[in-house]
PDB file of N, CA and C in Angstrom:
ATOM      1  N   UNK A   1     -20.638  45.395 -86.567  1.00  0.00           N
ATOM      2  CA  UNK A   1     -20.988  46.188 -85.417  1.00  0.00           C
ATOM      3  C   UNK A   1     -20.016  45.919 -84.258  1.00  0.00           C
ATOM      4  N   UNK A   2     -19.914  44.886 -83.926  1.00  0.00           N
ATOM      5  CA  UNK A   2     -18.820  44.437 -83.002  1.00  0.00           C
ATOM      6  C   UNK A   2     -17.289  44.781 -83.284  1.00  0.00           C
ATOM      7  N   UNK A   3     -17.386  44.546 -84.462  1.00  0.00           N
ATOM      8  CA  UNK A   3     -16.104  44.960 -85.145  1.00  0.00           C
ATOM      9  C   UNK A   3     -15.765  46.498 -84.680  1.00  0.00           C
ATOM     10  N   UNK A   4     -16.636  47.195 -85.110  1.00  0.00           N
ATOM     11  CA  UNK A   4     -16.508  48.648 -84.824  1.00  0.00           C
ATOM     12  C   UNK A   4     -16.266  49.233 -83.492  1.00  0.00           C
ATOM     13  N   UNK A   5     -17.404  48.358 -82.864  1.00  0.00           N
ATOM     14  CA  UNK A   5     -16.875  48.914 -81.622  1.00  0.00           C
ATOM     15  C   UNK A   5     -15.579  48.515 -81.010  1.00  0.00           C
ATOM     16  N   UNK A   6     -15.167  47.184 -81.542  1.00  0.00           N
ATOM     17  CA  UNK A   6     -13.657  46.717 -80.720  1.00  0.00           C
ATOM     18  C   UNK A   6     -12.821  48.083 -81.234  1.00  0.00           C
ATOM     19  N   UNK A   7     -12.809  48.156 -82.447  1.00  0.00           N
ATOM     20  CA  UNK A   7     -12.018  49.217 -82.870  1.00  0.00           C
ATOM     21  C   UNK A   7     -12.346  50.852 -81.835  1.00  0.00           C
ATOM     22  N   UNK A   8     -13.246  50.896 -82.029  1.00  0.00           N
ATOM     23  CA  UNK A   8     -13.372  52.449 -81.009  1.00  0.00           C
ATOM     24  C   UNK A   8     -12.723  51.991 -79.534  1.00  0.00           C
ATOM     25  N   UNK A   9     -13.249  51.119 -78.563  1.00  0.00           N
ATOM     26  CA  UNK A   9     -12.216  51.035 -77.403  1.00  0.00           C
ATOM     27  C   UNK A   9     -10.328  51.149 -77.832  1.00  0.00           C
ATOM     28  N   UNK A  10     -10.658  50.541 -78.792  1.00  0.00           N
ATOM     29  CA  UNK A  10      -8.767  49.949 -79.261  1.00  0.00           C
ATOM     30  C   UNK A  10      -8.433  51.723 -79.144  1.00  0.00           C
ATOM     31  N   UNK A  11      -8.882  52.328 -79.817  1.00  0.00           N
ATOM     32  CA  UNK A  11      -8.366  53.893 -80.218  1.00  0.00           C
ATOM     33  C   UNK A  11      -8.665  54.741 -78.669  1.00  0.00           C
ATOM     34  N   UNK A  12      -9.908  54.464 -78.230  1.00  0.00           N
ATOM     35  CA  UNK A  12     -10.000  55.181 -76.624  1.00  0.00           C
ATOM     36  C   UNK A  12      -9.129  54.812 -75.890  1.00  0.00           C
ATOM     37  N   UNK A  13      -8.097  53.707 -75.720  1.00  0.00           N
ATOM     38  CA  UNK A  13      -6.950  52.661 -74.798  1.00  0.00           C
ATOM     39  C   UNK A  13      -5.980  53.769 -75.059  1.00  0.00           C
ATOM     40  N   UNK A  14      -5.574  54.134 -76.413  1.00  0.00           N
ATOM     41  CA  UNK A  14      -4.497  54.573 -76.592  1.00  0.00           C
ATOM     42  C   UNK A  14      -4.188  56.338 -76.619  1.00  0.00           C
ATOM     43  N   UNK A  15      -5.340  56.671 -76.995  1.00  0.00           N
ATOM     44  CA  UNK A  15      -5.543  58.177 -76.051  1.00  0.00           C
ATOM     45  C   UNK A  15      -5.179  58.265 -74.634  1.00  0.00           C
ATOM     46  N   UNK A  16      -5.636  57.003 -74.253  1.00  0.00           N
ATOM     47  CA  UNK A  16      -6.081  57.603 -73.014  1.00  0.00           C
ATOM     48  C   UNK A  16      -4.991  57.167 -71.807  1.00  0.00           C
ATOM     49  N   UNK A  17      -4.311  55.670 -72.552  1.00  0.00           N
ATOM     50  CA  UNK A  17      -3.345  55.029 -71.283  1.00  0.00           C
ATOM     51  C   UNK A  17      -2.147  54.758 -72.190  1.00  0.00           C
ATOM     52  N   UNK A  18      -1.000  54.911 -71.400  1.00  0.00           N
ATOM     53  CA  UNK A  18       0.296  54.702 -72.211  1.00  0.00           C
ATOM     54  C   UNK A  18       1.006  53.403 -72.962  1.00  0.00           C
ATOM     55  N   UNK A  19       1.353  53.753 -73.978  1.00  0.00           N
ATOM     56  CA  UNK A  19       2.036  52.370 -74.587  1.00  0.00           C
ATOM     57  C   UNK A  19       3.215  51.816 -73.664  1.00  0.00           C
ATOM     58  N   UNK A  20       3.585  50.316 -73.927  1.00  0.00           N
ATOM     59  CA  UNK A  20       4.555  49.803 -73.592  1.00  0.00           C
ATOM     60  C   UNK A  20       4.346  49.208 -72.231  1.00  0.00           C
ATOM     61  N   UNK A  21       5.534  49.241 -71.861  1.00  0.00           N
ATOM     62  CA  UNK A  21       5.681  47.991 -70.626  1.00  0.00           C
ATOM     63  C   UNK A  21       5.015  48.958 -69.193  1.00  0.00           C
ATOM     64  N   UNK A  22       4.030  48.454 -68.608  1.00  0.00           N
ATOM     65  CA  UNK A  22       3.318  49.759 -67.228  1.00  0.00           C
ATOM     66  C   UNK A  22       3.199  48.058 -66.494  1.00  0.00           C
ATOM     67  N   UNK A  23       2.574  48.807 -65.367  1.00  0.00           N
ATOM     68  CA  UNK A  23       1.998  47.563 -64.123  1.00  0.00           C
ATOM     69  C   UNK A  23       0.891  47.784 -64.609  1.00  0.00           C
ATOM     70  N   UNK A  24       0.239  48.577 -65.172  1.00  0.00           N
ATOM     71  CA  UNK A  24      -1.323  48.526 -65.596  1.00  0.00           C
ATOM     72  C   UNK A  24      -1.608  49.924 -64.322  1.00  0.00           C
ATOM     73  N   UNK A  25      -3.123  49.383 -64.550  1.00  0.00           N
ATOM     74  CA  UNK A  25      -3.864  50.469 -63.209  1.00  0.00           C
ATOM     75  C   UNK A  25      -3.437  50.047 -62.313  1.00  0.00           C
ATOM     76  N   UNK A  26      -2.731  50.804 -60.931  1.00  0.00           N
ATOM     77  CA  UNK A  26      -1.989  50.575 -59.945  1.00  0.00           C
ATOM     78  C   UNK A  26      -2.911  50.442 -58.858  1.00  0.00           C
ATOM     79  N   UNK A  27      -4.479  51.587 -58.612  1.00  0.00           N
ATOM     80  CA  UNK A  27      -4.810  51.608 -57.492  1.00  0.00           C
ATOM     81  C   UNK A  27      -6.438  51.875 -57.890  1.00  0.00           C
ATOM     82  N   UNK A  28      -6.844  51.640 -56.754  1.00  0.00           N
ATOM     83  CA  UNK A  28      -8.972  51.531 -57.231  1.00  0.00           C
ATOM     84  C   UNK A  28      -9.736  52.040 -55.963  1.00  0.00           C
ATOM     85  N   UNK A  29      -9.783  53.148 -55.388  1.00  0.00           N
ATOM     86  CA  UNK A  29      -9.731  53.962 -54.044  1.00  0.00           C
ATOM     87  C   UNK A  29     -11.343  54.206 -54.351  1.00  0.00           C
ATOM     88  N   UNK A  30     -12.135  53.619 -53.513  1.00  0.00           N
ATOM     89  CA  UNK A  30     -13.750  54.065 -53.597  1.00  0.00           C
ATOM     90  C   UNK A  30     -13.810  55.728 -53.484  1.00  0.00           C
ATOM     91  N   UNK A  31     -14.864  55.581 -54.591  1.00  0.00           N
ATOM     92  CA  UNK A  31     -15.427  57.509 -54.815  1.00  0.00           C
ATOM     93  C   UNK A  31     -14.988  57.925 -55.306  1.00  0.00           C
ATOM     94  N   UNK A  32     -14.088  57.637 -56.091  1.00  0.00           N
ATOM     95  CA  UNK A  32     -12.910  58.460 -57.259  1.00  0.00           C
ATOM     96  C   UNK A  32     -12.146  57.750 -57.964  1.00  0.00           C
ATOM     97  N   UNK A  33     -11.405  58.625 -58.524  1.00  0.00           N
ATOM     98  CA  UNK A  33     -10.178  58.005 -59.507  1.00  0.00           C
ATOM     99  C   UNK A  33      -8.713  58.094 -59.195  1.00  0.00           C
ATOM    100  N   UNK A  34      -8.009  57.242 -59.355  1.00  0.00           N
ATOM    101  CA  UNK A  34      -6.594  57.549 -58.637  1.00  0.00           C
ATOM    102  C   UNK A  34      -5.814  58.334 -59.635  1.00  0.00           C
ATOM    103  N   UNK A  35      -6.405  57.996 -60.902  1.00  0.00           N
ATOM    104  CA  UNK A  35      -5.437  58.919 -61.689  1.00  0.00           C
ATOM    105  C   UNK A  35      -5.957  59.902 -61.434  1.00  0.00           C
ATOM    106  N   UNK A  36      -6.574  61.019 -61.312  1.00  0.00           N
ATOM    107  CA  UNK A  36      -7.174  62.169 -61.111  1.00  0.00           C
ATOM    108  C   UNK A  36      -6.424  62.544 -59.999  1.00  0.00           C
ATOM    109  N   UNK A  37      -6.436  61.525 -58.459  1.00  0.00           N
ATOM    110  CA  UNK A  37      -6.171  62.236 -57.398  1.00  0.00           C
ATOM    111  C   UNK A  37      -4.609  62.008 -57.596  1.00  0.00           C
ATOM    112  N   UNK A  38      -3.699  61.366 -58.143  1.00  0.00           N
ATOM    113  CA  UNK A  38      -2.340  61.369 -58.132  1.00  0.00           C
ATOM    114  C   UNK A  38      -1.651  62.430 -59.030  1.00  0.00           C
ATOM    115  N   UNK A  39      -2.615  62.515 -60.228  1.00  0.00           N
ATOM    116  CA  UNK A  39      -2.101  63.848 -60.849  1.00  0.00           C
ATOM    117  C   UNK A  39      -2.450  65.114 -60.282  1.00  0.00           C
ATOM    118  N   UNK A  40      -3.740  65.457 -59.119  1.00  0.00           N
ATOM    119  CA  UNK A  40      -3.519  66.763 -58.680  1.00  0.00           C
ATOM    120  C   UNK A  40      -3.070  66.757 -57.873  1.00  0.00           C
ATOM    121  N   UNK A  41      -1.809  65.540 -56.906  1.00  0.00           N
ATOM    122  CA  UNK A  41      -1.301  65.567 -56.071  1.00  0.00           C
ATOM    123  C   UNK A  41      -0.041  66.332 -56.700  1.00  0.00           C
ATOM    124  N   UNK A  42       0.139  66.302 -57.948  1.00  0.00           N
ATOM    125  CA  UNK A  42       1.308  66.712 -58.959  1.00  0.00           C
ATOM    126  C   UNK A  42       2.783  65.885 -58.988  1.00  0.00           C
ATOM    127  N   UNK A  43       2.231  64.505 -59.344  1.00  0.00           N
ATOM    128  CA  UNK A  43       3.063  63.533 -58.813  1.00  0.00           C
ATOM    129  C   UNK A  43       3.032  62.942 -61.216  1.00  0.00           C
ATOM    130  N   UNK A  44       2.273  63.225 -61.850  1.00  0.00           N
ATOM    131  CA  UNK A  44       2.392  62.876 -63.239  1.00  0.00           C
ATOM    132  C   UNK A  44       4.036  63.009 -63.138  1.00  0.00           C
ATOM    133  N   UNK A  45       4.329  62.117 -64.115  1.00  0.00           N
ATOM    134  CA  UNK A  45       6.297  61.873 -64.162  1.00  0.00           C
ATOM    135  C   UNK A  45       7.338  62.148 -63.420  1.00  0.00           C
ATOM    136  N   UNK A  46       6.359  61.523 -62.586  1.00  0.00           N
ATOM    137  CA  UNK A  46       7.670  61.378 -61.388  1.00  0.00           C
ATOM    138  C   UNK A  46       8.407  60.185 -61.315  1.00  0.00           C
ATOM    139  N   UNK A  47       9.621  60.537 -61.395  1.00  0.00           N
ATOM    140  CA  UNK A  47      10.728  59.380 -61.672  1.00  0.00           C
ATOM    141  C   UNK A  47      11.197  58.742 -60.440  1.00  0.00           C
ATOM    142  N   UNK A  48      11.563  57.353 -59.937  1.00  0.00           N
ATOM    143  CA  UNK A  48      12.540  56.823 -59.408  1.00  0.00           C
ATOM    144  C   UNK A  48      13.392  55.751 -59.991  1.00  0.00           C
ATOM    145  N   UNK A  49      14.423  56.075 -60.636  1.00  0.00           N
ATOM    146  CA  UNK A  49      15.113  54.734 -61.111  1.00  0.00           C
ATOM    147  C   UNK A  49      14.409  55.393 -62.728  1.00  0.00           C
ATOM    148  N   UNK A  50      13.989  53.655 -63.149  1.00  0.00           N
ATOM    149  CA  UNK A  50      13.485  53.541 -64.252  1.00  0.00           C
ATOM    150  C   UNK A  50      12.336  53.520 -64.010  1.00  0.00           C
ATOM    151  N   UNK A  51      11.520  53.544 -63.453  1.00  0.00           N
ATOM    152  CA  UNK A  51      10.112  53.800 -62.899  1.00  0.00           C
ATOM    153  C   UNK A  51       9.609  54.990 -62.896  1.00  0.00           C
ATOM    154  N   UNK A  52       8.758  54.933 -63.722  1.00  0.00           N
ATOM    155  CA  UNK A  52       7.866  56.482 -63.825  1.00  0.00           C
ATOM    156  C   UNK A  52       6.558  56.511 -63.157  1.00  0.00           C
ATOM    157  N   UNK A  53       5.849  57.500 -62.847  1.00  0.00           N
ATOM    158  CA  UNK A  53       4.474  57.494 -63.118  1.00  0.00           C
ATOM    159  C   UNK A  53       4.059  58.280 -64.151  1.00  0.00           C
ATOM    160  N   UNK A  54       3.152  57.775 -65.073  1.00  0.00           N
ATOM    161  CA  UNK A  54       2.908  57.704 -66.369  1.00  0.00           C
ATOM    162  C   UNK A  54       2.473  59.184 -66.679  1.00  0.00           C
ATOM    163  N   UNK A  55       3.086  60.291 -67.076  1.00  0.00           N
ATOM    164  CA  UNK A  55       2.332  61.237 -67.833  1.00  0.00           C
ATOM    165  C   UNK A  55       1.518  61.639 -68.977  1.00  0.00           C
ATOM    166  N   UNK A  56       0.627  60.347 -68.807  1.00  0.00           N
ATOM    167  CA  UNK A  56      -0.741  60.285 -70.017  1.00  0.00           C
ATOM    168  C   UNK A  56      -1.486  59.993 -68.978  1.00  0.00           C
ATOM    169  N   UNK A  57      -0.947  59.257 -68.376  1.00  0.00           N
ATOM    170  CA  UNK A  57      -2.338  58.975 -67.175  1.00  0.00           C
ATOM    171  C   UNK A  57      -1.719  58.205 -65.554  1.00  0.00           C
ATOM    172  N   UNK A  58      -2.194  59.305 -64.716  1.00  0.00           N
ATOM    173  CA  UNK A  58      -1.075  58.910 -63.629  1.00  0.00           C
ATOM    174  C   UNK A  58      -1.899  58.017 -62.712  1.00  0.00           C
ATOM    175  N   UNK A  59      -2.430  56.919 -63.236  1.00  0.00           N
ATOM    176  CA  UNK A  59      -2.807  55.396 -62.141  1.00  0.00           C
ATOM    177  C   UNK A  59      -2.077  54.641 -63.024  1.00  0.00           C
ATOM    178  N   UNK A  60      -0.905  54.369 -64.136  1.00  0.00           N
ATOM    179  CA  UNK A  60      -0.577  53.994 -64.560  1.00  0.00           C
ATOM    180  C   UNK A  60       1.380  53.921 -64.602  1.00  0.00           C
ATOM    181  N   UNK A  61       2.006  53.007 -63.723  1.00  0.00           N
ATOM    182  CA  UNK A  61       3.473  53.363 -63.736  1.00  0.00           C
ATOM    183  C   UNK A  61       4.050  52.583 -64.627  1.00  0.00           C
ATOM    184  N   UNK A  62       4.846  53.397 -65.211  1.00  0.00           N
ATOM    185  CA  UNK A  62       5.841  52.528 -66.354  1.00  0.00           C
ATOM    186  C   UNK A  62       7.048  52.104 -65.979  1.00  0.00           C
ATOM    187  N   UNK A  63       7.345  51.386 -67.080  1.00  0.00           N
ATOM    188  CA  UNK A  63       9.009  50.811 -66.910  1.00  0.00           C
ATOM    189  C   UNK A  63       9.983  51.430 -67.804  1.00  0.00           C
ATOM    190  N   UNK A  64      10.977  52.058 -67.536  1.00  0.00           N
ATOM    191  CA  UNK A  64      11.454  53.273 -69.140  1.00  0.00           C
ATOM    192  C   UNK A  64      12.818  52.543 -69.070  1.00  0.00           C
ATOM    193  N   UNK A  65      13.111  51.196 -68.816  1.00  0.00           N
ATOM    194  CA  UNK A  65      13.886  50.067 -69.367  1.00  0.00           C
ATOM    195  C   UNK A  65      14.073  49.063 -68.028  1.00  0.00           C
ATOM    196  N   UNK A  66      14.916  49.306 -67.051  1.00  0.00           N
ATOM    197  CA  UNK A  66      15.025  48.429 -66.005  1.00  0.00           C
ATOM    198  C   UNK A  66      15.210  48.709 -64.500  1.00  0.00           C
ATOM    199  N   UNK A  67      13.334  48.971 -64.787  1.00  0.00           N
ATOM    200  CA  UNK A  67      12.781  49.471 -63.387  1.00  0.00           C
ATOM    201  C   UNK A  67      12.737  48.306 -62.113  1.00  0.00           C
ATOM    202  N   UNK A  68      13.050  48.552 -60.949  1.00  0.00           N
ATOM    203  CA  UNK A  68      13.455  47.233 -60.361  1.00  0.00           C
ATOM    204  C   UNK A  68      12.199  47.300 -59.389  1.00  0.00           C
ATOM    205  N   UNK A  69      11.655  46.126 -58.861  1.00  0.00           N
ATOM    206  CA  UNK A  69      10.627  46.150 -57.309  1.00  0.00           C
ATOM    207  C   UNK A  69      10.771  47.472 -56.591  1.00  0.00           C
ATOM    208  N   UNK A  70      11.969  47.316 -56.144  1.00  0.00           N
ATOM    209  CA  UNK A  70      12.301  48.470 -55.090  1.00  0.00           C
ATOM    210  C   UNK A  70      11.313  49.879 -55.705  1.00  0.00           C
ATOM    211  N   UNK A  71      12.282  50.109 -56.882  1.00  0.00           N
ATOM    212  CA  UNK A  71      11.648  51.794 -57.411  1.00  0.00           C
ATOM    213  C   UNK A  71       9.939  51.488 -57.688  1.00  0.00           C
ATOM    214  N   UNK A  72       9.925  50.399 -57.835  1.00  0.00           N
ATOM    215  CA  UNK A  72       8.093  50.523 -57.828  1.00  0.00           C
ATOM    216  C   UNK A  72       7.342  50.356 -56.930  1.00  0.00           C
ATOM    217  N   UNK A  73       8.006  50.173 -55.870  1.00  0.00           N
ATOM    218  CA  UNK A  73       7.885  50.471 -54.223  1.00  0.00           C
ATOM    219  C   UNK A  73       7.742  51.823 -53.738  1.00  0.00           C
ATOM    220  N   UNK A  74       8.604  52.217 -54.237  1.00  0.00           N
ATOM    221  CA  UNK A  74       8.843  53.734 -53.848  1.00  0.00           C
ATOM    222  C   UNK A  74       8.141  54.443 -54.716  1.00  0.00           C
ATOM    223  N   UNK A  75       7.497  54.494 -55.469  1.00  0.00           N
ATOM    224  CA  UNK A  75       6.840  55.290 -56.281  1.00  0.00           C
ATOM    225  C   UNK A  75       5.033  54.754 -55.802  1.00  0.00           C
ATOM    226  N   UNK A  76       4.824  53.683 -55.680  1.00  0.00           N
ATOM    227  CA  UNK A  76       3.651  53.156 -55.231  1.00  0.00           C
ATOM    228  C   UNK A  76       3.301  53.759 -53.688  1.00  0.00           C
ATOM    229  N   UNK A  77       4.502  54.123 -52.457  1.00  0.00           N
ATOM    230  CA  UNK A  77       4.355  54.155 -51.219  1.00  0.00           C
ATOM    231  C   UNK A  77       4.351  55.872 -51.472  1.00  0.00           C
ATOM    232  N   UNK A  78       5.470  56.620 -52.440  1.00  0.00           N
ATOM    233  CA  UNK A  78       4.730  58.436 -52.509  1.00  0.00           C
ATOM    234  C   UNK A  78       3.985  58.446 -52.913  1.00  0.00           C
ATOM    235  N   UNK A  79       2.858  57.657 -53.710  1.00  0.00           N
ATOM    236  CA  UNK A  79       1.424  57.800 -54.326  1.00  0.00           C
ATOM    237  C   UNK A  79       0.576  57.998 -53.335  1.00  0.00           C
ATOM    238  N   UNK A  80       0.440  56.790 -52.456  1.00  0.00           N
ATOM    239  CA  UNK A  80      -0.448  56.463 -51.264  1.00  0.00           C
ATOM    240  C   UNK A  80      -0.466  57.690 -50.444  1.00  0.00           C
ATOM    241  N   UNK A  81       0.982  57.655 -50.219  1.00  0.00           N
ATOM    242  CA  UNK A  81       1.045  58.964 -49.019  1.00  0.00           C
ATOM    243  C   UNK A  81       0.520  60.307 -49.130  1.00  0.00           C
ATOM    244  N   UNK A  82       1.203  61.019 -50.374  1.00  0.00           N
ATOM    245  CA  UNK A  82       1.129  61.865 -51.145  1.00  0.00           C
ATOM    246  C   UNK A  82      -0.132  62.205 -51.432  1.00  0.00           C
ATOM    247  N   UNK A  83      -0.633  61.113 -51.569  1.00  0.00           N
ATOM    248  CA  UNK A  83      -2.840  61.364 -52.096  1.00  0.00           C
ATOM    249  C   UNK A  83      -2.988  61.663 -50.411  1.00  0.00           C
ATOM    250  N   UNK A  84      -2.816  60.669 -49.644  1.00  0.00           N
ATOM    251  CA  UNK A  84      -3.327  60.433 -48.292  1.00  0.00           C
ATOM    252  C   UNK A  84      -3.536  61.940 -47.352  1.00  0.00           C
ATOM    253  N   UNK A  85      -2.066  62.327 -47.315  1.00  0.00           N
ATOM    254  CA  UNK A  85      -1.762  63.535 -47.286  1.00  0.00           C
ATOM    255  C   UNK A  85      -2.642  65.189 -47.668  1.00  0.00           C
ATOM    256  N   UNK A  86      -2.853  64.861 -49.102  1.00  0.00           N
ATOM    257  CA  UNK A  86      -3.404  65.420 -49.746  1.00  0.00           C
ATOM    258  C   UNK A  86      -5.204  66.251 -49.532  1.00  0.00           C
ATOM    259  N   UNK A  87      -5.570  64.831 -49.619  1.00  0.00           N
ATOM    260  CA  UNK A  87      -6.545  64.616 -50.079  1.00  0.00           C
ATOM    261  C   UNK A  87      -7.968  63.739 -48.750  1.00  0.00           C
ATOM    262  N   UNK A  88      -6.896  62.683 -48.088  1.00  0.00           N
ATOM    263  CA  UNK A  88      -7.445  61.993 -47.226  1.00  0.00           C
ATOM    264  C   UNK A  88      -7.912  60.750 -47.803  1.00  0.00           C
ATOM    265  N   UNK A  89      -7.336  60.307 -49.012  1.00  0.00           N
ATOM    266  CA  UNK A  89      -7.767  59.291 -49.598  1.00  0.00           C
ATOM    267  C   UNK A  89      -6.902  58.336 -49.108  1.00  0.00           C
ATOM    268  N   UNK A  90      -6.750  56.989 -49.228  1.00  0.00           N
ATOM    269  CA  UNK A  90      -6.712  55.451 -48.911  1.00  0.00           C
ATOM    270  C   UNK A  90      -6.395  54.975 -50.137  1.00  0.00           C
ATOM    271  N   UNK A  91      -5.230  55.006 -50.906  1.00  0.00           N
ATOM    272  CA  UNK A  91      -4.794  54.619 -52.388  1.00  0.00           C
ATOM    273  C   UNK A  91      -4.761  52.846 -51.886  1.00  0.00           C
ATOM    274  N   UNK A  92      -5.721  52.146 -52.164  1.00  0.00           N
ATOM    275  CA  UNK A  92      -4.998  50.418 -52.284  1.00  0.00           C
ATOM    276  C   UNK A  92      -5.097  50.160 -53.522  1.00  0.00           C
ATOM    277  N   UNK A  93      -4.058  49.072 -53.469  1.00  0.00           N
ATOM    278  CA  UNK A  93      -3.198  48.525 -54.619  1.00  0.00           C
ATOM    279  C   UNK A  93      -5.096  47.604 -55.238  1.00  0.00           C
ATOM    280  N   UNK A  94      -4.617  47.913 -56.620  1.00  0.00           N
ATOM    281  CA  UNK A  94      -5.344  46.900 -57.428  1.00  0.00           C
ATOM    282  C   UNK A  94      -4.287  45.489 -57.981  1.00  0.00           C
ATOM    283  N   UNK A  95      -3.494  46.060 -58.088  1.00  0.00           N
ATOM    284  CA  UNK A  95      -2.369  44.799 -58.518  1.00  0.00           C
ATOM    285  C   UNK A  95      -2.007  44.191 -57.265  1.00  0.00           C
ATOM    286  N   UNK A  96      -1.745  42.676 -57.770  1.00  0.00           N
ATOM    287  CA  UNK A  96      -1.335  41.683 -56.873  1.00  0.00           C
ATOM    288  C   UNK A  96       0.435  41.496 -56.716  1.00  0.00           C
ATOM    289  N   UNK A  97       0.895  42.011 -56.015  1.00  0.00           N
ATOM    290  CA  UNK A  97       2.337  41.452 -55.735  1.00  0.00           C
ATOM    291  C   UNK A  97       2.841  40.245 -56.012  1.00  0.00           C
ATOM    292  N   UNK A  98       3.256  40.000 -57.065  1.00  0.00           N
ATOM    293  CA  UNK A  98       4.021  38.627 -56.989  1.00  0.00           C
ATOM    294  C   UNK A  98       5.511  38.763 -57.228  1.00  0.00           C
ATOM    295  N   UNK A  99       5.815  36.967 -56.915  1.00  0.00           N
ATOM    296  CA  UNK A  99       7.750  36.936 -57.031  1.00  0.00           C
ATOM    297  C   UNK A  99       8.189  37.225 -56.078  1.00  0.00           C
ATOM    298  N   UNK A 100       9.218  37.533 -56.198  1.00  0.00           N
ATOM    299  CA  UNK A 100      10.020  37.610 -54.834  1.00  0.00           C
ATOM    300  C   UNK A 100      10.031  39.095 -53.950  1.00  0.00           C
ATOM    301  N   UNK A 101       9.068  39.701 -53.256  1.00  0.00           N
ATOM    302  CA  UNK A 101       8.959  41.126 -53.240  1.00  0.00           C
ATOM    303  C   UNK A 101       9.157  40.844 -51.196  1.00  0.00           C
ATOM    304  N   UNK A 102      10.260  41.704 -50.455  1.00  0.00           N
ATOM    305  CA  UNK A 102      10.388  41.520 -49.211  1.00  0.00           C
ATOM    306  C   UNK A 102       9.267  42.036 -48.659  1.00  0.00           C
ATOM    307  N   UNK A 103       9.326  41.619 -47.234  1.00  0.00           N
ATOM    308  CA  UNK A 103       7.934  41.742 -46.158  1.00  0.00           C
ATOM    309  C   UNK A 103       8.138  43.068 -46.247  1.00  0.00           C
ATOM    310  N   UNK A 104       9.345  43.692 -46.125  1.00  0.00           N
ATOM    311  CA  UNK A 104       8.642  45.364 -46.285  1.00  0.00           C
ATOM    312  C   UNK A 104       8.427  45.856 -46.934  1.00  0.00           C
ATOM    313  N   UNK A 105       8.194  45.489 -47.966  1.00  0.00           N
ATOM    314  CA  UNK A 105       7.242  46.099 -49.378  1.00  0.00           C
ATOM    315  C   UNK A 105       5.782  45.216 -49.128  1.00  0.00           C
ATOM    316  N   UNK A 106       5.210  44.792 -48.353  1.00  0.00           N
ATOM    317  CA  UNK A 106       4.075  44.588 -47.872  1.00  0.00           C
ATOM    318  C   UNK A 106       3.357  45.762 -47.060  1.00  0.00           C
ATOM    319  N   UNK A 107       3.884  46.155 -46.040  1.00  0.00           N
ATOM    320  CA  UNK A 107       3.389  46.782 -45.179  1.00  0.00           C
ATOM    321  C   UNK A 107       2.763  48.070 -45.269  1.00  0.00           C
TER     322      UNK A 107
END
């Protein structure tokens, strides 16, 4: 029984969120979903660098070989805005910044 069900999430993961190297879920905005509001912002595969946002599921940014801080800066700060803009939503980060990332990629 357990068995089974690990297996059904395992197969719902991969429908649903992209393989390979991502930051994971990027953002967790009360009352909604960020992938929902970033894809009808019409922001799904949008590129900077090697940095995508994921077109299987856009709370999810990938790495499509050697995506650097910076471009995941910039793709994280048109999300925010872009929804903000949009929508009136407040995109905050679910991921924790680590390593060496400058004070203005804080702000």
């Amino acid at each position: 029984m357990i068995q089974t069900k690990m297996e059904q999430n395992t197969l719902s993961r991969r429908k649903t969120q992209p393989p390979g190297a991502s930051m994971g879920s990027m953002f967790n905005p009360p009352a909604d979903y960020a992938g929902r509001l970033i894809e009808a912002a019409g922001l799904k595969g949008t590129r900077r660098g090697d940095a995508e946002i994921s077109r299987l599921h856009a709370n999810f940014f990938i790495n499509r070989g050697k995506a650097t801080a910076s471009e995941i800066w910039d793709l994280i700060q048109l999300a925010r805005t872009t929804v903000a803009e949009k929508f009136g939503v407040t995109l905050d980060l679910e991921i924790e910044l680590l390593g060496n990332w400058n004070q203005e990629f804080r702000s």
